[in-house]
Structures are given as C-alpha cells and as structure tokens.
Protein backbone atom coordinates (compact mmCIF):
# COMPACT_ATOMS: atom_id res chain seq x y z
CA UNK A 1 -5.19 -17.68 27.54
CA UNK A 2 -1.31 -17.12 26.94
CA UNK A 3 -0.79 -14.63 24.92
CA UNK A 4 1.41 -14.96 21.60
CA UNK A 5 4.18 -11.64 21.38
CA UNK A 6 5.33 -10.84 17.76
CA UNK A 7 8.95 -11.78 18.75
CA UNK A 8 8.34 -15.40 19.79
CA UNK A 9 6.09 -15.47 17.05
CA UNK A 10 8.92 -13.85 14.25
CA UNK A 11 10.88 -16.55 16.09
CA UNK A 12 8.74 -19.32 15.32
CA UNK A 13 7.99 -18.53 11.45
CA UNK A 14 11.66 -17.93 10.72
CA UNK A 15 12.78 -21.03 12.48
CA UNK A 16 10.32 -23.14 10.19
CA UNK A 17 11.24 -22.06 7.13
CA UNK A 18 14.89 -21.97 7.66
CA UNK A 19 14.19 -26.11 8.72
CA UNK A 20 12.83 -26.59 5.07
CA UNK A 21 15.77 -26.93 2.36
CA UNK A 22 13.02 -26.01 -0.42
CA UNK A 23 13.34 -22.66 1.58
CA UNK A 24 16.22 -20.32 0.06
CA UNK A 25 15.78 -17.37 1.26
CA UNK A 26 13.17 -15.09 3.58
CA UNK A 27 12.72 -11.79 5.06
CA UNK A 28 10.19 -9.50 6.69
CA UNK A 29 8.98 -7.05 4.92
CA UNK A 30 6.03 -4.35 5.30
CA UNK A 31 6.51 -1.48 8.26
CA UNK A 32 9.77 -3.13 9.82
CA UNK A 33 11.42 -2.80 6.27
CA UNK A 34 10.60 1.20 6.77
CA UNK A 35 11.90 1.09 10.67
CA UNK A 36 7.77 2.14 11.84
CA UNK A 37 6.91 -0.78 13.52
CA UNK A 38 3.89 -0.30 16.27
CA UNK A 39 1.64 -2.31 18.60
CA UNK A 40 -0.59 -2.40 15.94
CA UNK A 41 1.95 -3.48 12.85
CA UNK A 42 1.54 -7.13 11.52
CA UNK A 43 3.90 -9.43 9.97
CA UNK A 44 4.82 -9.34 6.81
CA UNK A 45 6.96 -12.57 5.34
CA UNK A 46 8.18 -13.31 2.19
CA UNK A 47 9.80 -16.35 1.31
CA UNK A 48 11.33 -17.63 -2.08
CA UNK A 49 10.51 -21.58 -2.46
CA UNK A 50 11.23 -24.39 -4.73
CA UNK A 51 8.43 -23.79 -7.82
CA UNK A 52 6.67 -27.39 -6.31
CA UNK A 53 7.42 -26.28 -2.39
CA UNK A 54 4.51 -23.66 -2.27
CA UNK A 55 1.87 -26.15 -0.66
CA UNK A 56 4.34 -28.19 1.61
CA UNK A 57 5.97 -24.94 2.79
CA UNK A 58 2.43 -23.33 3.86
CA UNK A 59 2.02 -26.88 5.82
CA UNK A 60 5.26 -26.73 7.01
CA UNK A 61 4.44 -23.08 8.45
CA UNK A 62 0.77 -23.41 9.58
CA UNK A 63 2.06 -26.73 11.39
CA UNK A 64 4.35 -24.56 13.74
CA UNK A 65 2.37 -21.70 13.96
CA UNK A 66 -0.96 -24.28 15.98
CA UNK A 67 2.80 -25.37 18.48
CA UNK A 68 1.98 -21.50 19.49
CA UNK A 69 -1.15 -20.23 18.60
CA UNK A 70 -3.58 -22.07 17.64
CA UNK A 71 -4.76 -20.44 14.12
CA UNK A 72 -8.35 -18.74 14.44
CA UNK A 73 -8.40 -18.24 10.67
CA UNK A 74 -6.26 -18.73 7.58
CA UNK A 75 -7.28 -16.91 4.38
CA UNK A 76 -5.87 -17.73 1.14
CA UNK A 77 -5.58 -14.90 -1.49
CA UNK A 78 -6.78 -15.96 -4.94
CA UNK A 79 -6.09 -14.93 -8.00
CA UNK A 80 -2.15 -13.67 -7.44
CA UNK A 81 0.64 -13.81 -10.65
CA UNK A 82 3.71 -15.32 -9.89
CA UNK A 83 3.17 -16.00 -6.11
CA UNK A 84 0.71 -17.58 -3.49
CA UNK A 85 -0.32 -15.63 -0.19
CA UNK A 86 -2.17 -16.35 3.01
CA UNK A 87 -2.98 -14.50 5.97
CA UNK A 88 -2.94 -16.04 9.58
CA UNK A 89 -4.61 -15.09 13.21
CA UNK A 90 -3.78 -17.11 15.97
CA UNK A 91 -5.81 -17.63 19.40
CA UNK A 92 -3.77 -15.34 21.94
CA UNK A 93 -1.77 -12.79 19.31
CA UNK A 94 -4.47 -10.68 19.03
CA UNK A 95 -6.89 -8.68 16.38
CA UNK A 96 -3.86 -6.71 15.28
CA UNK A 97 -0.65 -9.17 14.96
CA UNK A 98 -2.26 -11.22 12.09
CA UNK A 99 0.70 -12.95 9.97
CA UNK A 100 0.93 -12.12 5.86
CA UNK A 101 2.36 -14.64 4.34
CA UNK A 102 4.05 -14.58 0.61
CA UNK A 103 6.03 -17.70 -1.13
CA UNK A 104 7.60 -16.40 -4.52
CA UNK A 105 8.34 -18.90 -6.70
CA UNK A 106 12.09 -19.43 -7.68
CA UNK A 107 11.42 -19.08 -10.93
CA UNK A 108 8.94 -15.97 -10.66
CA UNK A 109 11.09 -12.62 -10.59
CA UNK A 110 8.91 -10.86 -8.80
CA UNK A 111 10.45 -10.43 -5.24
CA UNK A 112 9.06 -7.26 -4.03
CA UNK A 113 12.61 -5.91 -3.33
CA UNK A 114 12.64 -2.42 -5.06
CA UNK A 115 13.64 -0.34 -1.90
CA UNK A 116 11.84 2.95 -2.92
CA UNK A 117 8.52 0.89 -2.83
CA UNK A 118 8.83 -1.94 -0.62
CA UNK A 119 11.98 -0.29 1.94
CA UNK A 120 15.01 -2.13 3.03
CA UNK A 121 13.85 -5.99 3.98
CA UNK A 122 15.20 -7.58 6.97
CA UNK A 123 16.46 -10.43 5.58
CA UNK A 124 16.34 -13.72 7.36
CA UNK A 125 18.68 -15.99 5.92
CA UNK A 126 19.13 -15.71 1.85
CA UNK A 127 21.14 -19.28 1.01
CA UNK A 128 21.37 -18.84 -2.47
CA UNK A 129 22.26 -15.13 -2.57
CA UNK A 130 18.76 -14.42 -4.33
CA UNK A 131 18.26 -11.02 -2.04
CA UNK A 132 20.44 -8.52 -3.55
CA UNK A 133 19.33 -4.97 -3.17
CA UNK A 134 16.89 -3.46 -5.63
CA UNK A 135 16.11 -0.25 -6.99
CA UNK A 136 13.17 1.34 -9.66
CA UNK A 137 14.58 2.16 -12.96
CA UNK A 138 14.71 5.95 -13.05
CA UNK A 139 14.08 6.12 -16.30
CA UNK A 140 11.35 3.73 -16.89
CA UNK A 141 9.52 5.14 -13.95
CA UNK A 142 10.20 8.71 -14.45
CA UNK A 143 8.18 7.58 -17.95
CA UNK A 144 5.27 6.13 -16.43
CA UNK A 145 4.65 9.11 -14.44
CA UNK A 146 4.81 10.95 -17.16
CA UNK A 147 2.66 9.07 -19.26
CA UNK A 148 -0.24 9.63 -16.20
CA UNK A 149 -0.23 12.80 -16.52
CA UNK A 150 -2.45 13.32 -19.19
CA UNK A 151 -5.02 10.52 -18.86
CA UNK A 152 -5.29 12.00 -15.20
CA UNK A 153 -6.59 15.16 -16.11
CA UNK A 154 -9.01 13.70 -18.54
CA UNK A 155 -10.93 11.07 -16.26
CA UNK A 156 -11.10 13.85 -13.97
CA UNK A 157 -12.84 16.09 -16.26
CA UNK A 158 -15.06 14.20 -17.95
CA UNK A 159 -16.33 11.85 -14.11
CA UNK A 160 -17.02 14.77 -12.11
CA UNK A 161 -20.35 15.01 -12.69
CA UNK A 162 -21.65 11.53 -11.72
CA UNK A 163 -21.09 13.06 -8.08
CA UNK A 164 -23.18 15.96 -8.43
CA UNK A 165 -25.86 13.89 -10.32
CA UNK A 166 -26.03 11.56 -7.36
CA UNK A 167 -26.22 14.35 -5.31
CA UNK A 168 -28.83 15.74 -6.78
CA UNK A 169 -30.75 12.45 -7.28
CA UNK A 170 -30.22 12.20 -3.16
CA UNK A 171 -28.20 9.09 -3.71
CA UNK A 172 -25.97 9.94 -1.16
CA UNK A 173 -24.23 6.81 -1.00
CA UNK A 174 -23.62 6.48 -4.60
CA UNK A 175 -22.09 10.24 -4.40
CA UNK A 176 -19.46 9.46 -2.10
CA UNK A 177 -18.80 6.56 -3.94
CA UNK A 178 -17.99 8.21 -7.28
CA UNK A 179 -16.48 11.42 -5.41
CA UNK A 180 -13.79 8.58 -3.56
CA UNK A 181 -12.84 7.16 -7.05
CA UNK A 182 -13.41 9.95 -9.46
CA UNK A 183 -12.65 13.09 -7.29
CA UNK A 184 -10.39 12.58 -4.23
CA UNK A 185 -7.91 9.46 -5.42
CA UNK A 186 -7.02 11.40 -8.28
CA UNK A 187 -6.17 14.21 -5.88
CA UNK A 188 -3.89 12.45 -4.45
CA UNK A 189 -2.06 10.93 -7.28
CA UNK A 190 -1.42 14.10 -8.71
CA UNK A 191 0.02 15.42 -5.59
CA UNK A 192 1.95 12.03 -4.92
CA UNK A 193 2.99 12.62 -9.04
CA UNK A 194 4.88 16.39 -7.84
CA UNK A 195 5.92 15.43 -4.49
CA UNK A 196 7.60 11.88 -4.65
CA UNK A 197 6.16 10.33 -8.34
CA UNK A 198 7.19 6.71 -7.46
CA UNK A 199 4.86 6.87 -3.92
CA UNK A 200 1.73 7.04 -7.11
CA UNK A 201 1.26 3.28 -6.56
CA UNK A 202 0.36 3.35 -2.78
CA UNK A 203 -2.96 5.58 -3.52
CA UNK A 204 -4.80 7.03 -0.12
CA UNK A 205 -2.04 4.81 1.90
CA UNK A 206 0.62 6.65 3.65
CA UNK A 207 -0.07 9.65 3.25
CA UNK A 208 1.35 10.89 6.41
CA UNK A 209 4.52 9.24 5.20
CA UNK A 210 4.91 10.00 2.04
CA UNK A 211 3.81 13.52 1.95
CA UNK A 212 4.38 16.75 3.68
CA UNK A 213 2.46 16.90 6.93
CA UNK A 214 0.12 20.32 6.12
CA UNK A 215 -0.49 18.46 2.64
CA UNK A 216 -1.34 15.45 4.11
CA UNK A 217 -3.71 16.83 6.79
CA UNK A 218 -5.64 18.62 4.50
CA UNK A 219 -6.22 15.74 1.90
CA UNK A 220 -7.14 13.54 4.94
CA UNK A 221 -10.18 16.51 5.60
CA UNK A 222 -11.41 15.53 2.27
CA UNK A 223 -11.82 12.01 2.46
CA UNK A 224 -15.21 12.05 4.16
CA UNK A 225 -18.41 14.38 4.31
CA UNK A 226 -21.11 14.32 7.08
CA UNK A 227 -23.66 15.55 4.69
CA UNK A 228 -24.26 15.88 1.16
CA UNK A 229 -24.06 19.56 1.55
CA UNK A 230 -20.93 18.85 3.01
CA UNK A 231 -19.44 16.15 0.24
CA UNK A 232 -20.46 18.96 -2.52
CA UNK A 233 -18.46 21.15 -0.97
CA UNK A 234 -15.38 18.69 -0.72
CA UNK A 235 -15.83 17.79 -4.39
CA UNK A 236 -15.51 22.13 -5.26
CA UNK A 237 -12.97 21.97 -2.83
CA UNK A 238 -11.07 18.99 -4.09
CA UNK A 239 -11.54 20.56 -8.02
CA UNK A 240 -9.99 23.25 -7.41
CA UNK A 241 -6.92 21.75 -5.79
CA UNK A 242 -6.94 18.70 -8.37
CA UNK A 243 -6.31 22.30 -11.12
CA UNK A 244 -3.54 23.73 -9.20
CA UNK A 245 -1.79 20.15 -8.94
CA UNK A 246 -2.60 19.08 -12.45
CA UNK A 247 -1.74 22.72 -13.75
CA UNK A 248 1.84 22.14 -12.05
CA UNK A 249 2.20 19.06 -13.50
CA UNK A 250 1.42 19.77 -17.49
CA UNK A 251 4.25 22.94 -16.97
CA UNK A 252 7.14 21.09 -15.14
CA UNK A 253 6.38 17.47 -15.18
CA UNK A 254 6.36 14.82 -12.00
CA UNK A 255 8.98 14.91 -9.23
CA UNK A 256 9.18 18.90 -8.85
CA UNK A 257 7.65 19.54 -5.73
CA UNK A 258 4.21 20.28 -4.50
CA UNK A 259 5.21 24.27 -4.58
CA UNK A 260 1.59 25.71 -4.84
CA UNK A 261 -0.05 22.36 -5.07
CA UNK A 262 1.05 22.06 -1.28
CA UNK A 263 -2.55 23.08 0.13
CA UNK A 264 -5.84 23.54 -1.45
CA UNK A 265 -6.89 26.79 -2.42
CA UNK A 266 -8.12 29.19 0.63
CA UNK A 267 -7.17 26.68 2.79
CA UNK A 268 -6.63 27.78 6.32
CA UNK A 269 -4.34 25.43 8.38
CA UNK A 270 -5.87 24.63 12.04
C-alpha cells in the first residue's frame, strides 16, 4: 500500500482548487495557521466559492483526492450557517491525516479569519483579494466577556448539586456527566475569562496553549475521577477554585490575569 504524505497530499488539494475559476481564494487553516503542526495534525482547508460552486467544487476535490488516495470515508457536516463542510480519509494517509474541508460562500461573510481565534492562515492563492487580515473587535469582545461573567457564576451555583445527587443515587455515570458540564467547563472559562478572555470560545481545547503551564496541568487533573469518591472530591476541589476565579473576576473584570486564580486552592505542584 503506498502511503499518501501530507505534502503531496496539500499539493494535490491546492492544485484542484486553484484549476476551478469558481475558486477565488483558499488557505490552510487549523494548527499550521498557529506554526504547531505534528505527525498527528490534519488538514484544515478553507476555500471561498461561487454561491452555486459548493457541490461541483467538492466533486472537483474528491475527484483528485481517489488520483491519490483512494477515499475510505467522506462525511458531510449537516446543519452549518453560511458554509458547507466535509471531512476526508484516504486509503494509505493514515488514521491521523484526515482532510477538513470548508467552502464559504462568496456571499457569506463568515471566513474564519480573525487571527486571535483562528491564527495567521497560510493562504494559497486569494484572486480576488478576499483574504485580508482580520482581527476581534476589542470592544465588542471585551463586552461579551463581560456580559459572562455574571450568568457564569449563577449556573454554577444553582447545577452543582445534580453531581452530588447522582453521586449519591450511585449513578456514577450520570455524575461525571453533570460534573463535566456543570462543574469543570465552567472552570475553565472563568480562568480562560482572566487569563486571555477571547481563548473563552475554545472550552477544554488548548489548554496547554492557551494557558499557563502549572494552570493548565492542574485543570487537566480534574477532568477525570477513577471513583466516585474520587469525582466528589474533584467537584470540592474544582468549587473552590471556580470561587477564587469567579471572585477575581466580579472585582477586576476579564483579561487581568489569573493572579490567585493561577492554581486551585492547596494545590501542591508535582
């Protein structure tokens, strides 16, 4: 079985959409836009096509992808605003070096360009000058982190207790269901809120990236419990962090810094 490289296969994708005039513009986006790029990164394309191009241009792209691969499976995601995406694996590339697929509409603003969120593109070939660089509005955004701050520390106050219900119900499963959703993603929004406000949108994701190692490796010890001793104590653990971080936030507002909200408290660093 020959096996399919991500450069020869970058090669191949860009090649077929820069052969389709419908095409204006395309870049790669995801982990090489952020320069971390690893034997297990995919590719992420996105491509900006004529409003009645999105069907011919997936052809036109699945058609050259079987000269290479062939595909194992193509999944279509439904129910997107604005923009279609599949996902591709091909025979030879690989569990890891799936293909991810976006085709914006020209007449759809959306183009996932906003460097704090999506990094710095590598841009393919832009022939209409559509892929000008693209920043958050402060202001607006400084706003809606704000405006979190507040119905944050009221879901977590009034959910905590359908963990410890479960708990005591011995529904383990349903426990750790309501203590990922009610208890430890909060947890990290709030810190995300202090430490870099605009990173709130990524959730669990990145943490190693987008926060300070020590507070990162201590969140990460909270994500799962062996035991349901063990998750109760995560959920008191989690609390009392949640207070520090949500304390910080009602005094000084999002973007200051994780200053006390750094680690949990009594937390003793490996």
């Amino acid at each position: 079985m020959q096996r399919v490289a991500r450069g020869p296969l970058i090669a191949t994708l860009r090649a077929a959409l820069e052969a389709l005039p419908t095409v204006d513009a395309a870049w790669e986006g995801g982990s090489a836009a952020f320069g971390r790029e690893d034997e297990w990164s995919d590719v992420d394309v996105v491509a900006v096509v004529a409003d009645d191009a999105v069907d011919s241009t997936f052809a036109a792209v699945e058609a050259a992808l079987d000269t290479i691969g062939p595909r194992e499976l193509t999944h279509p995601v439904i129910g997107t605003a604005g923009y279609a995406q599949r996902f591709y694996r091909l025979h030879g590339a690989g569990e890891f070096l799936v293909v991810d697929l976006a085709l914006m509409r020209r007449s759809d603003p959306l183009l996932f360009r906003e460097a704090e969120i999506h990094g710095q593109g590598l841009t393919w070939f832009d022939r209409t000058g559509v892929l000008v660089e693209a920043h958050l509005d402060a202001e607006a955004d400084a706003a809606a982190a704000r405006a979190r701050i507040e119905p944050l520390g009221s879901a977590f106050a009034m959910f905590q207790h359908l963990v410890k219900k479960d708990l005591a119900r011995g529904r383990a499963a349903d426990a750790m269901a309501f203590y990922q959703g009610y208890t430890w993603r909060p947890l990290i929004e709030a810190l995300r809120l202090l430490h870099a406000p605009h990173t709130r949108v990524f959730g669990p994701r990145y943490l190693q990236r987008d926060l300070p190692a020590a507070t990162a490796e201590a969140a990460a010890a909270l994500t799962y419990a062996a035991s349901p001793e063990a998750l109760a104590a995560h959920q008191a653990r989690a609390a009392a962090w949640f207070e520090v971080a949500h304390r910080r936030l009602r005094e000084h507002g999002p973007g200051v810094g994780l200053g006390e909200a750094a680690l949990p408290p009594g937390y003793l660093q490996p």
